[in-house]
Protein backbone atom coordinates (compact mmCIF):
# COMPACT_ATOMS: atom_id res chain seq x y z
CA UNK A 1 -63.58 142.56 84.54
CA UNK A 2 -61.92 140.69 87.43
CA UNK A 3 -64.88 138.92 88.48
CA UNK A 4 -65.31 137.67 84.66
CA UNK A 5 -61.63 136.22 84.62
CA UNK A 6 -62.80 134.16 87.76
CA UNK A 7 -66.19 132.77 86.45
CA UNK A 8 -64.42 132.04 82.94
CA UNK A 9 -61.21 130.91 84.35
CA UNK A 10 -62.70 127.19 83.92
CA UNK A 11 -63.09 127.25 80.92
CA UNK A 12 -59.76 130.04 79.52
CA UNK A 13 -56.89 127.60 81.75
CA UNK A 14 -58.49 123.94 80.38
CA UNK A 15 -58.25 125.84 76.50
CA UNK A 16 -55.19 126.96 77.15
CA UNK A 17 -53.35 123.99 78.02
CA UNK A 18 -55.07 122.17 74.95
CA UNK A 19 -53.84 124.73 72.78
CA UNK A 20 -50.12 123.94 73.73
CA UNK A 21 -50.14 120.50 73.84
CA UNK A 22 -51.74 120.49 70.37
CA UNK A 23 -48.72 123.04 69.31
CA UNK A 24 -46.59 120.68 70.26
CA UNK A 25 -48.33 117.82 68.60
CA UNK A 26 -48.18 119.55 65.28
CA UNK A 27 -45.11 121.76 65.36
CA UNK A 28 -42.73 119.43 67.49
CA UNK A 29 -44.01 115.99 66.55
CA UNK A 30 -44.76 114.99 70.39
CA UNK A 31 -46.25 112.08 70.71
CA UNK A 32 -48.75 111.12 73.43
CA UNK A 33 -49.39 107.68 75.28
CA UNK A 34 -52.32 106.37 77.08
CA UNK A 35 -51.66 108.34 80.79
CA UNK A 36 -51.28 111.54 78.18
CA UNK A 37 -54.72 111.07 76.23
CA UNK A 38 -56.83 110.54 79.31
CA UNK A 39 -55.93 113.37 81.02
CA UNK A 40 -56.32 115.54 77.38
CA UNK A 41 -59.66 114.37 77.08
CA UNK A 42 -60.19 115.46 81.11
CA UNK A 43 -59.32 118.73 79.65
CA UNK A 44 -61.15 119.19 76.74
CA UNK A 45 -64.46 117.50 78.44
CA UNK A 46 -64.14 120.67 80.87
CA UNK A 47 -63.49 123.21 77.82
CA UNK A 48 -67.42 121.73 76.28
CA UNK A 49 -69.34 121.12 79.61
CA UNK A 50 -67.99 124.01 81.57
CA UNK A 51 -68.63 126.33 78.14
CA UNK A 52 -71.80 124.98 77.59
CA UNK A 53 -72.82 125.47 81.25
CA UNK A 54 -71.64 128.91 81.09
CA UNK A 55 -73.35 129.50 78.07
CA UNK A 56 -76.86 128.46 79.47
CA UNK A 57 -76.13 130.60 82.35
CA UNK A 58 -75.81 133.38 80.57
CA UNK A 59 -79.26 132.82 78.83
CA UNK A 60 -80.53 132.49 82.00
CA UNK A 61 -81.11 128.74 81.29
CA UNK A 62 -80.91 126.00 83.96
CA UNK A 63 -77.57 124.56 83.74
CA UNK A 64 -77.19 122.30 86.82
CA UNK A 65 -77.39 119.10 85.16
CA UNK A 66 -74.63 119.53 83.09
CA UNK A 67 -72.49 119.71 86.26
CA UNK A 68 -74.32 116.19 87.10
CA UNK A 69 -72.91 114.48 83.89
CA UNK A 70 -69.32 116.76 84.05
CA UNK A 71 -68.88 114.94 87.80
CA UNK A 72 -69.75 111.12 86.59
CA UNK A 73 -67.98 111.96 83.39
CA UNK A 74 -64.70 113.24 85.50
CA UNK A 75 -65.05 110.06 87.94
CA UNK A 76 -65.02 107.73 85.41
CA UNK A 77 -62.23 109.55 83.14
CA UNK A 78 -59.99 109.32 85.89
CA UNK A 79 -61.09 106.01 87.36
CA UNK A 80 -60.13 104.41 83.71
CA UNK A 81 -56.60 106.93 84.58
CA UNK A 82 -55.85 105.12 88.13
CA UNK A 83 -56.69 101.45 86.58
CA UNK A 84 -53.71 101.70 84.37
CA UNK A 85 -51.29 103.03 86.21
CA UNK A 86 -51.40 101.08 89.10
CA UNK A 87 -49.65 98.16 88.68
CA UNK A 88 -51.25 95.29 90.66
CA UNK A 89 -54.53 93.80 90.70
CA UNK A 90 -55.82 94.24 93.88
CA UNK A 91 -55.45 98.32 93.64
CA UNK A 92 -56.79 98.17 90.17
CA UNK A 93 -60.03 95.92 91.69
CA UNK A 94 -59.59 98.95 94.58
CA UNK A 95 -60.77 100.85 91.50
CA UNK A 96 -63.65 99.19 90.30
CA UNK A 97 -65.04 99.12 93.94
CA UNK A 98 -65.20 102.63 94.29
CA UNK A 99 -66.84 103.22 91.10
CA UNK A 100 -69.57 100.89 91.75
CA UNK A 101 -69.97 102.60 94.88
CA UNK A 102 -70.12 106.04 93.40
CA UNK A 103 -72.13 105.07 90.90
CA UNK A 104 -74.72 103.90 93.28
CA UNK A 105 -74.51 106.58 95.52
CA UNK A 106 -74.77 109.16 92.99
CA UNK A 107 -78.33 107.52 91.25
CA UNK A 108 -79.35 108.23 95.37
CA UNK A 109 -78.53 111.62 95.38
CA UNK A 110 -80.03 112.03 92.62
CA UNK A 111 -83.58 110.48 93.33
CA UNK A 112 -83.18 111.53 97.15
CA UNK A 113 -81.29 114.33 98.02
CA UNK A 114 -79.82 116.20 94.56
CA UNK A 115 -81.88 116.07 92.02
CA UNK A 116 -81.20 117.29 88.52
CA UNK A 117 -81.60 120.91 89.02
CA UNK A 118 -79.48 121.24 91.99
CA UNK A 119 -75.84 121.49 92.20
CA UNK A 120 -74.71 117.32 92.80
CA UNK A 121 -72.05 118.66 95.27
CA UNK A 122 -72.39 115.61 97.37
CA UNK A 123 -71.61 113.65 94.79
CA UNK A 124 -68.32 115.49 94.04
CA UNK A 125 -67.12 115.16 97.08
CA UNK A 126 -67.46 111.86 97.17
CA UNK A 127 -65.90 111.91 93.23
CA UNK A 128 -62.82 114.29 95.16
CA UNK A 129 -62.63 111.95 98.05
CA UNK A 130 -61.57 108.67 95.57
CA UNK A 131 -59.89 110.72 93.43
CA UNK A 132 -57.47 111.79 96.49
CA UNK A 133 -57.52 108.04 97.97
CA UNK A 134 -56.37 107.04 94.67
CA UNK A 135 -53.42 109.81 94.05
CA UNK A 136 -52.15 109.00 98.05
CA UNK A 137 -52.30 105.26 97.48
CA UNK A 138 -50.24 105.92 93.89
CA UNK A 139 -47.90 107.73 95.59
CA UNK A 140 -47.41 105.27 98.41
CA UNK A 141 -46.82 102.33 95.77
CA UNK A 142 -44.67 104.07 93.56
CA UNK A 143 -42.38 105.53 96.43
CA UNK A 144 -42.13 101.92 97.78
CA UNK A 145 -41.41 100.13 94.59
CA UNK A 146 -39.23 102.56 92.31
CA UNK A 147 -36.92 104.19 94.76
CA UNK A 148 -34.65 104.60 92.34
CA UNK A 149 -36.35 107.21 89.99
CA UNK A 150 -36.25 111.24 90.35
CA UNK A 151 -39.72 111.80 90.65
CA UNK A 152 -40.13 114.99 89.63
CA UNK A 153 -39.20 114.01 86.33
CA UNK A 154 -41.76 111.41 85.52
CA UNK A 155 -45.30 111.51 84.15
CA UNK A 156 -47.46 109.83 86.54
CA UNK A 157 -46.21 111.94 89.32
CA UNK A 158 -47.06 114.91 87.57
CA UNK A 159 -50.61 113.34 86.66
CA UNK A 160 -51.35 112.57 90.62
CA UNK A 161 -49.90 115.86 91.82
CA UNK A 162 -52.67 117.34 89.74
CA UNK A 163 -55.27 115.28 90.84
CA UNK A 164 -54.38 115.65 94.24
CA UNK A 165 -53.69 119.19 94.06
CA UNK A 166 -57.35 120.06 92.26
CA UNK A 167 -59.69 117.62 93.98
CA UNK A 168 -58.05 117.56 96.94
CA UNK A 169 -58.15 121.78 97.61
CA UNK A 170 -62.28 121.15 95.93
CA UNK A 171 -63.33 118.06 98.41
CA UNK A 172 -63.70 121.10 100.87
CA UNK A 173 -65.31 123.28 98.09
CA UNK A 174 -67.92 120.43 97.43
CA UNK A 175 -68.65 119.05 100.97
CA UNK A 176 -69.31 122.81 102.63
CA UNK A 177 -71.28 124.15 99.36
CA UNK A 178 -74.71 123.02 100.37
CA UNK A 179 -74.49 124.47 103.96
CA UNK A 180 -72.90 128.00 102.48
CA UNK A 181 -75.80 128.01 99.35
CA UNK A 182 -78.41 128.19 102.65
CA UNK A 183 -76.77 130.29 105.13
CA UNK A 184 -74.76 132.83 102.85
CA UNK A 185 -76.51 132.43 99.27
CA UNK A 186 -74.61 135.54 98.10
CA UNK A 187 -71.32 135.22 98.49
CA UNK A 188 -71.10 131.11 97.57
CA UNK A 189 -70.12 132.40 94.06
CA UNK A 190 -66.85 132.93 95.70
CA UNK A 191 -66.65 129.15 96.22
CA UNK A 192 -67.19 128.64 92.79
CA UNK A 193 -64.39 131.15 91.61
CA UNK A 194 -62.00 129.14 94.24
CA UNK A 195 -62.79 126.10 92.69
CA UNK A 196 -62.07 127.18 88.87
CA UNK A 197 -58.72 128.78 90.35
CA UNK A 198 -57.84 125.32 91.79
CA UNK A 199 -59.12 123.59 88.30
CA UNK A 200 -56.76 126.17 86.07
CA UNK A 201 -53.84 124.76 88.37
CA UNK A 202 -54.72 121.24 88.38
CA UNK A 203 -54.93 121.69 83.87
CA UNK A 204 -51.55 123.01 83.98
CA UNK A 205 -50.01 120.58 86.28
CA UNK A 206 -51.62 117.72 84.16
CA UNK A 207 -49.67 119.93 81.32
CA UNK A 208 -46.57 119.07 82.89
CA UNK A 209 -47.24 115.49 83.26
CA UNK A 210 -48.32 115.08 79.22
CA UNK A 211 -44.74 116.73 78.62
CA UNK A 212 -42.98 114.72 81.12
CA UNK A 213 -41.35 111.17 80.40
CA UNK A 214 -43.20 108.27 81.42
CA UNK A 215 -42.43 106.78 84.64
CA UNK A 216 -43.18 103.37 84.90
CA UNK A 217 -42.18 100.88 82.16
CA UNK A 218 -44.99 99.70 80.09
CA UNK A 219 -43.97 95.98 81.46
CA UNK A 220 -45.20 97.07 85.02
CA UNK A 221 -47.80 99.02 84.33
């Protein structure tokens, strides 16, 4: 029983947090901006991959390359996030870079290294290692610029706290998995169950952004 909380716990925390915010889309009226709708649709992309992958585990069906699209899928959802909020062009081009860079490097590891039914977790760590570029360089700006604001308060803090909080604790997940699948085969499921632990927290700390105010005005952002 406490091994199947872990190995659903990817899918349970993701359904969870959709469940609220749609309670209080319906019962309370909240409505939800931009920053608020990409990181839903983060959450209910996991909810339909991460079932569906769970699903053709459990028919004993290869499932890997759903895990290929959930990682370009995820890098792109939240490349589209860091575009909009950061507010000048050169970090928003800073964006566009790195996804032309993933993008190329992950049709490599796919026709060299990865292929499609293997776990991509090269290519997630490189996904994680943007992702947490991106939150840190957020951060820096937004420190810098808005001194003035409580940030604990605000949406977009929330948003990067999560991202930095999930991908950051999985860039170690993804970069030692390959090494740990050949040397300890049996016990990498414990990886795995660290990684849905760290996605459940990430969902609910994206929660707290979608029911925070926003931070920065829409003029600056």
């Amino acid at each position: 029983m406490d091994r199947l909380i872990f190995v659903y716990l990817d899918i349970t925390a993701p359904l969870v947090v959709f469940i609220l915010v749609l309670f209080a889309i319906l019962q309370k009226r909240m409505k939800l901006i931009h920053f608020d709708l990409i990181l839903l649709t983060f959450i209910l992309l996991q909810i339909i991959l991460n079932g569906l992958a769970n699903f053709l585990q459990h028919h004993k069906i290869n499932n890997l390359w759903i895990y290929h699209l959930n990682c370009i899928v995820t890098q792109g959802i939240f490349s589209v996030y860091f575009y909009h909020i950061f507010p000048s062009q050169r970090k928003k081009k800073l964006v566009v870079y790195a996804v032309i860079l993933f993008v190329f490097y992950y049709i490599i590891n796919i026709l060299l290294i990865q292929p499609y039914n293997t776990f991509n977790s090269y290519s997630y760590a490189l996904s994680a290692f943007f992702m947490v570029s991106f939150a840190l360089v957020g951060f820096y700006e937004w420190m810098k610029e808005l001194p003035a604001y409580n940030i604990v308060h605000l949406k977009e803090f929330w948003g990067s706290a999560g991202v930095l909080f999930y991908f950051g604790s999985s860039f170690f997940i993804f970069i030692s998995f390959q090494y740990l699948s050949l040397v300890s085969p049996k016990n990498v499921g414990i990886l795995w169950w660290l990684h849905n632990v760290f996605l459940a927290l990430g969902c609910f700390l994206f929660l707290k952004a979608i029911f925070s105010k926003q931070w920065i005005p829409k003029s600056s952002s």
